[in-house]
Protein backbone atom coordinates (compact mmCIF):
# COMPACT_ATOMS: atom_id res chain seq x y z
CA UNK A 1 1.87 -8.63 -0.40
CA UNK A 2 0.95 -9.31 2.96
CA UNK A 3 -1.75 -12.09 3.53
CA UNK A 4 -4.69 -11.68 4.84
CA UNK A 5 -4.45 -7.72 4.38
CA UNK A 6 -7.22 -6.33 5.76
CA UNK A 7 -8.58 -3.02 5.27
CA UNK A 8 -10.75 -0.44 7.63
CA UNK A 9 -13.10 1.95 6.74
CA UNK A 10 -14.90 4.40 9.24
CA UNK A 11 -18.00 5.84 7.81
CA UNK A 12 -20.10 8.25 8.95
CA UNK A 13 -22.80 7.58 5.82
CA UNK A 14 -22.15 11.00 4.22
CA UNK A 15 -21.84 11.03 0.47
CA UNK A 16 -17.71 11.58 1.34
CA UNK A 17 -17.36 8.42 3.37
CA UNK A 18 -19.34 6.57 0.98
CA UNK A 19 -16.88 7.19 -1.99
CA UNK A 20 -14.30 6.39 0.25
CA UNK A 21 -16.13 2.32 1.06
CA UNK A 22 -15.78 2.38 -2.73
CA UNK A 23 -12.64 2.85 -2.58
CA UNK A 24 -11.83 0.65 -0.06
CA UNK A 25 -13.94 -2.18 -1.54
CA UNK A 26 -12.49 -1.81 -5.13
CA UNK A 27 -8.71 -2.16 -3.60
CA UNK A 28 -10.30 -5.22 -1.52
CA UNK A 29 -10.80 -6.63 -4.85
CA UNK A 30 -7.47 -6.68 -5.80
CA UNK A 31 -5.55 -7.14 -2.37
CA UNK A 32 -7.45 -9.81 -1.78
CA UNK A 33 -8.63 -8.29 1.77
CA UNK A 34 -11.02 -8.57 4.17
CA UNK A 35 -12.90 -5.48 4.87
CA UNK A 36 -14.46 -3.67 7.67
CA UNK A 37 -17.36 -0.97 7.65
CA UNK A 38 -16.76 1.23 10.97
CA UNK A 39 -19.17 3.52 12.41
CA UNK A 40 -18.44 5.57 16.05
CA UNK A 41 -21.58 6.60 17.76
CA UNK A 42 -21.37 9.89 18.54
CA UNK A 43 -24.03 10.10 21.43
CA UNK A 44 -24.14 13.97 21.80
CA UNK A 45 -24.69 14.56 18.00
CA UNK A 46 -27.06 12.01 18.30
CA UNK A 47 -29.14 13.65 20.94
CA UNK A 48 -29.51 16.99 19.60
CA UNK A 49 -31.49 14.98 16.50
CA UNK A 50 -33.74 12.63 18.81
CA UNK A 51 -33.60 14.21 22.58
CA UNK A 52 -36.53 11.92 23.41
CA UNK A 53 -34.35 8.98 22.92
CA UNK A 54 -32.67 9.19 26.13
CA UNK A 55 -31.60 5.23 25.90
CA UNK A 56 -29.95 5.68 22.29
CA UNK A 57 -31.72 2.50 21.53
CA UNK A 58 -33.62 3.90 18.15
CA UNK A 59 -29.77 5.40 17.40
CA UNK A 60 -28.08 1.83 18.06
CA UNK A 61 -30.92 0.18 15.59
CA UNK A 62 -30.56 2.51 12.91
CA UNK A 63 -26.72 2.32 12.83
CA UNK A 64 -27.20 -1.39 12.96
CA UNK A 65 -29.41 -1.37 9.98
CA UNK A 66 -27.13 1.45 8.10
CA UNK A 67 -24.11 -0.70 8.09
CA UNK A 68 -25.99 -4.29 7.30
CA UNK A 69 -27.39 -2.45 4.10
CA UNK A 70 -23.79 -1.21 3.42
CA UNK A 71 -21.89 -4.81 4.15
CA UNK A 72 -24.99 -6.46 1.57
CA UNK A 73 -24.35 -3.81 -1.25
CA UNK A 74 -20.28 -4.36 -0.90
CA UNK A 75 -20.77 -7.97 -0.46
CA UNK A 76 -23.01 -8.33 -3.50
CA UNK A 77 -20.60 -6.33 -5.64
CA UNK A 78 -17.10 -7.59 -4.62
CA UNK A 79 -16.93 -10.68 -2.89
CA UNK A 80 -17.28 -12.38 -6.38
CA UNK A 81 -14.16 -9.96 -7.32
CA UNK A 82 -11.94 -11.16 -5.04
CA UNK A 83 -12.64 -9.48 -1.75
CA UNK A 84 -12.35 -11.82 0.83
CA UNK A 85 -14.83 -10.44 3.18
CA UNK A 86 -16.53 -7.74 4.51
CA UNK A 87 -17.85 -7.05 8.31
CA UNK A 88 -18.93 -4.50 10.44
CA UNK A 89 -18.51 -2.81 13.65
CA UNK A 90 -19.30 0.11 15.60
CA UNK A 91 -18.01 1.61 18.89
CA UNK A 92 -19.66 4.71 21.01
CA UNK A 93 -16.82 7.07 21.81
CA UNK A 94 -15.06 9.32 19.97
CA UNK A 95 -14.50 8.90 15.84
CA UNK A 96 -10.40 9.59 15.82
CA UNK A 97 -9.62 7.65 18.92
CA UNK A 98 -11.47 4.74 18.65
CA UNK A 99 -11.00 4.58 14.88
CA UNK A 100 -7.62 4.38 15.44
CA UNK A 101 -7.66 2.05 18.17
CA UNK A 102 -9.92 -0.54 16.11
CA UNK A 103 -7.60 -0.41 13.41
CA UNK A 104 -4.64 -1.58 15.60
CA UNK A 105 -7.11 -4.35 17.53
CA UNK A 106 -8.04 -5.19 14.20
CA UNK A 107 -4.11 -5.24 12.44
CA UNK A 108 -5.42 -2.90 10.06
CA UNK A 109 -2.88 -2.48 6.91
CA UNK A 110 -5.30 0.44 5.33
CA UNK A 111 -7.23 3.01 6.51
CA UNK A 112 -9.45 4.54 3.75
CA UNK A 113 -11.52 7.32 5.53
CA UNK A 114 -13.47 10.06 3.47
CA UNK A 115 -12.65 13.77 3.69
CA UNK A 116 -14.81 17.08 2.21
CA UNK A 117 -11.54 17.95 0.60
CA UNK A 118 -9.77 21.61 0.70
CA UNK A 119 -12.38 22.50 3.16
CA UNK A 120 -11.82 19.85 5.76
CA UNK A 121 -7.78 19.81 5.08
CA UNK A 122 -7.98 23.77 5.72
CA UNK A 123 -4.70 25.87 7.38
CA UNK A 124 -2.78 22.74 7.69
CA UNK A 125 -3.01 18.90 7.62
CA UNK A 126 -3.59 18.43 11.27
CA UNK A 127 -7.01 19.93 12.60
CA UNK A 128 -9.66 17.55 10.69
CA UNK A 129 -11.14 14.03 11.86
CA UNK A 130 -9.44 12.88 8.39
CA UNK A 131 -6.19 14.31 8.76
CA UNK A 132 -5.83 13.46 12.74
CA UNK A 133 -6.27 9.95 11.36
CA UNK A 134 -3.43 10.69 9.21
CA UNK A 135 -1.49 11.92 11.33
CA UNK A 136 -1.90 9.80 14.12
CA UNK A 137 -2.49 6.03 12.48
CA UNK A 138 0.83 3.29 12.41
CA UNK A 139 -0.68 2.34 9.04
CA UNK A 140 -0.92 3.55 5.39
CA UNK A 141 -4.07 6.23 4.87
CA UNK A 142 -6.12 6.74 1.58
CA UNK A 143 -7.63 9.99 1.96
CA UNK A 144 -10.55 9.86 -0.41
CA UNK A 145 -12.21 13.12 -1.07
CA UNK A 146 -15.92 14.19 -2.06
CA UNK A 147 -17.20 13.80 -5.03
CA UNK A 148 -14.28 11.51 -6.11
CA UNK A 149 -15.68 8.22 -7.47
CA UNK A 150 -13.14 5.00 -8.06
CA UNK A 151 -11.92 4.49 -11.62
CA UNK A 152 -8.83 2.49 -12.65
CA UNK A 153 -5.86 4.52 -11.90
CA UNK A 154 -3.41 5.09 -15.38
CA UNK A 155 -0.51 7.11 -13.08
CA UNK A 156 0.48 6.37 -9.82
CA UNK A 157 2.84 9.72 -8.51
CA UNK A 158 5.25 9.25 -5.59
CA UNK A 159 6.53 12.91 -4.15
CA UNK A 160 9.95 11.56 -2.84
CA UNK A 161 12.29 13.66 -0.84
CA UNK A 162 15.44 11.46 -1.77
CA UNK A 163 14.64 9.11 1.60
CA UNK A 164 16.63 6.01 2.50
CA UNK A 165 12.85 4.26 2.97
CA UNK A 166 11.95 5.47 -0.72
CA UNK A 167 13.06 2.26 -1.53
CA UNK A 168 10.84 0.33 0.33
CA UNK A 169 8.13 2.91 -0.81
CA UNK A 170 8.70 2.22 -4.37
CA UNK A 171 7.88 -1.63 -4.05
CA UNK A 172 4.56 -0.47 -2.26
CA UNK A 173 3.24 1.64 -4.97
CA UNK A 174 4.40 -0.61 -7.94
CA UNK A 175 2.31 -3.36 -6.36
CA UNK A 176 -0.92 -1.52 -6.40
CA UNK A 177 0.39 -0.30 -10.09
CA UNK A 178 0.37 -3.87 -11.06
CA UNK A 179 -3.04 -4.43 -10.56
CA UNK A 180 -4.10 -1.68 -13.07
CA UNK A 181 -1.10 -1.42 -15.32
CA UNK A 182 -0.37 1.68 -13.73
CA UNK A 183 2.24 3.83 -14.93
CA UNK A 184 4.32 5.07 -11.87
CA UNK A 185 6.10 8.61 -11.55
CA UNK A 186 8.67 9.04 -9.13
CA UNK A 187 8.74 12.93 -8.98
CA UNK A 188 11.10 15.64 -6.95
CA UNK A 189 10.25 18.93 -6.76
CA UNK A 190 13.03 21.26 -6.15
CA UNK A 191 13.24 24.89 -5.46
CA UNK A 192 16.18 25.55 -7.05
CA UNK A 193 17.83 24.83 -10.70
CA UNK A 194 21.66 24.05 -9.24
CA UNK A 195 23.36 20.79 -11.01
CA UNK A 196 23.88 19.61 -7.58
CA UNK A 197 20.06 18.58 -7.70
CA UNK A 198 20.49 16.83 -10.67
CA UNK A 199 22.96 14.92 -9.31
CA UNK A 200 21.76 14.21 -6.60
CA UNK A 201 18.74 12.71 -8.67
CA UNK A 202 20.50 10.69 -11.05
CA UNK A 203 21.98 9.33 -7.83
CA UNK A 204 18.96 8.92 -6.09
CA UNK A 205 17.71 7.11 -9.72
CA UNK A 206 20.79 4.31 -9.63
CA UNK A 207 20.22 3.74 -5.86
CA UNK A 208 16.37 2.45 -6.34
CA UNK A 209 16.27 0.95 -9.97
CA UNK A 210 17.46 -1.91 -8.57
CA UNK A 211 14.56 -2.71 -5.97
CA UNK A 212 11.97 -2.09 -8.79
CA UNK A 213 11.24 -4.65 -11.02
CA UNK A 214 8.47 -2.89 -13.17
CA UNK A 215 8.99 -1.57 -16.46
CA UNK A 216 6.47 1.22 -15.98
CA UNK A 217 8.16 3.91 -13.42
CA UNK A 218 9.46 6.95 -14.31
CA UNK A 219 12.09 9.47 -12.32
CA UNK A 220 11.58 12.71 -12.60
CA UNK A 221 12.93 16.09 -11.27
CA UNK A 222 11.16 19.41 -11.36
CA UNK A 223 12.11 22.92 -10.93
CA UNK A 224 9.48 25.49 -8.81
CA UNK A 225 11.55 28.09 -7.32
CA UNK A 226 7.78 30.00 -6.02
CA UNK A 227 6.68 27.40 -3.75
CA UNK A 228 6.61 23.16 -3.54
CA UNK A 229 3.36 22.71 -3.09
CA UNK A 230 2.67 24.77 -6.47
CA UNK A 231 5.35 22.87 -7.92
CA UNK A 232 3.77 19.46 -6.96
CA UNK A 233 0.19 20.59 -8.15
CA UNK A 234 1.56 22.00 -11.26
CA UNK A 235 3.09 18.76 -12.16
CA UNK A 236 -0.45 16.19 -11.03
CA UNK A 237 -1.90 18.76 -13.12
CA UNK A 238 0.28 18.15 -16.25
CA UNK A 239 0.79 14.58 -15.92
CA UNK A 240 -3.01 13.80 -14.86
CA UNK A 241 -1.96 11.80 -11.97
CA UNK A 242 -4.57 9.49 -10.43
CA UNK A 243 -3.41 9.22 -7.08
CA UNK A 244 -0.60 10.84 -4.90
CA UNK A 245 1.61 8.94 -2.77
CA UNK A 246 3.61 10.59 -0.15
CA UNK A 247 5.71 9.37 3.07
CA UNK A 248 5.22 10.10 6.22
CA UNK A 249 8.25 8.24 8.20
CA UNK A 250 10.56 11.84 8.03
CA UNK A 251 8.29 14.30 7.60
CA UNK A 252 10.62 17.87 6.27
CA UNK A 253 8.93 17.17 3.08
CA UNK A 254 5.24 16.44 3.84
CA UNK A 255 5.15 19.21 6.21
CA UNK A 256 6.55 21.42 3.51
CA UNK A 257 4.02 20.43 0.95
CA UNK A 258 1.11 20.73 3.32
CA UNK A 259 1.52 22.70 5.93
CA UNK A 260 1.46 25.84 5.22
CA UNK A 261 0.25 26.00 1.54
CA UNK A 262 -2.39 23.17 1.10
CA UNK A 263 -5.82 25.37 2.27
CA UNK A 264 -4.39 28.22 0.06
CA UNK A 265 -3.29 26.75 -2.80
CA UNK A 266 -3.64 22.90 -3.70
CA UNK A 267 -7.21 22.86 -5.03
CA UNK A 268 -5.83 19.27 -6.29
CA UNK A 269 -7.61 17.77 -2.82
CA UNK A 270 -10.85 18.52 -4.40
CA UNK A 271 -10.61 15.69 -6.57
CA UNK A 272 -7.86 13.69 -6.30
CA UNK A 273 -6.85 11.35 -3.58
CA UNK A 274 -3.75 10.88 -1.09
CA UNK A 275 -1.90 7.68 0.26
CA UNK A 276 -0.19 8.31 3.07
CA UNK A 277 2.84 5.11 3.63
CA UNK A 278 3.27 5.01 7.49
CA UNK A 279 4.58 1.64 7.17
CA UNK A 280 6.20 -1.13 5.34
């Protein structure tokens, strides 16, 4: 683990970005990490509320006082459960640009940023403020939706498209699995039943057990011949996964699974949330 890890948060106070401080806050915890509450001013928004306030000086002081109130509550609850610290910071400009760009001045290893879920991830996983962060960002990205509130994750689910950096995936995701005695599925959906995927898996299997030392992960290949995005929800479904993982370094797979069939089909981003490894 790399120390200090520190992790960024943007918030914009809704109820989404507040599950997704949570989050952020309970992985803190265990990473050891120093924290930071982000807010962007977004001046034109802004205006349309309060036109009188021509300065922005009543914005400036409530956003102030917003993000004090947040660092006391986080502070309060997990500083005395290992998280190092936790600061804030705001910026007036605009939220995907400058979140990204305070992430990098700050040598952020996380971003944990809130979404609305199916509705904000609609058509395709570029379009929204959270999945221009994930598609944009040099770092990993927990995509926490709505109405999702932290609990102790019992599966951990990689979707691995038999990569060369899988291996250096795998060692990511079984260290946040050790800090919940997580089990960890390595899963491959296929569209096709051919023995040439099964071998291919069983080859893939002997080429990682060796950087895993975890007793707790599980390979696993699946059939879907309809569609792999249906493939991969059927199987979260069935093996009531906590969190995805997915990879985002060569991208045939992730654009596969999300491209084209997420708004349609994966009702799974209602409730479940996605970790996005952009680096190692």
């Amino acid at each position: 683990m790399k120390t200090p890890f520190t992790i960024l948060c943007p918030t914009d106070f809704s109820e989404c970005s507040l599950n997704a401080i949570e989050y952020a806050a309970k992985l803190g915890e265990k990473y050891q990490a120093d924290l930071i509450l982000f807010h962007v001013l977004n001046q034109a928004d802004y205006m349309k509320l309060s036109p009188l306030d021509t300065s922005g000086t009543n914005q400036i002081n409530f956003i102030t006082e917003k993000l004090n109130n947040l660092k006391e509550a986080v502070s309060q609850e997990s500083i005395p459960k290992g998280l190092k610290s936790c600061e804030v910071a705001y910026r007036k400009g605009k939220i995907v640009q400058d979140t990204l760009d305070y992430s990098i001045l700050m040598k952020a290893d996380l971003i944990v940023v809130g979404t609305e879920g199916i509705n904000d991830l609609r058509e395709n996983i570029i379009g929204s403020r959270a999945s221009r962060i994930v598609e944009a960002a040099d770092m990993d990205v927990l995509v926490v939706p709505r109405r999702v509130f932290f609990k102790a994750p019992k599966k951990l689910v990689y979707a691995s498209d038999y990569l060369e950096e899988d291996k250096l995936a795998i060692q990511k995701i079984v260290e946040i699995a050790r800090f919940y005695n997580s089990e960890v599925d390595l899963v491959h959906i296929s569209s096709s039943q051919k023995a040439i995927d099964k071998s291919l898996h069983m080859t893939m299997v002997e080429e990682i057990e060796p950087f895993i030392s975890y007793d707790k992960v599980n390979f696993v290949l699946k059939s879907f011949r309809d569609d792999l995005a249906l493939g991969l929800e059927n199987y979260l479904n069935v093996s009531k996964a906590d969190v995805l993982f997915t990879l985002s370094k060569k991208r045939s797979f992730f654009e596969q699974i999300f491209t084209n069939s997420l708004s349609k089909k994966m009702a799974y981003f209602i409730n479940k949330p996605l970790w996005v490894i952009k680096s190692f």
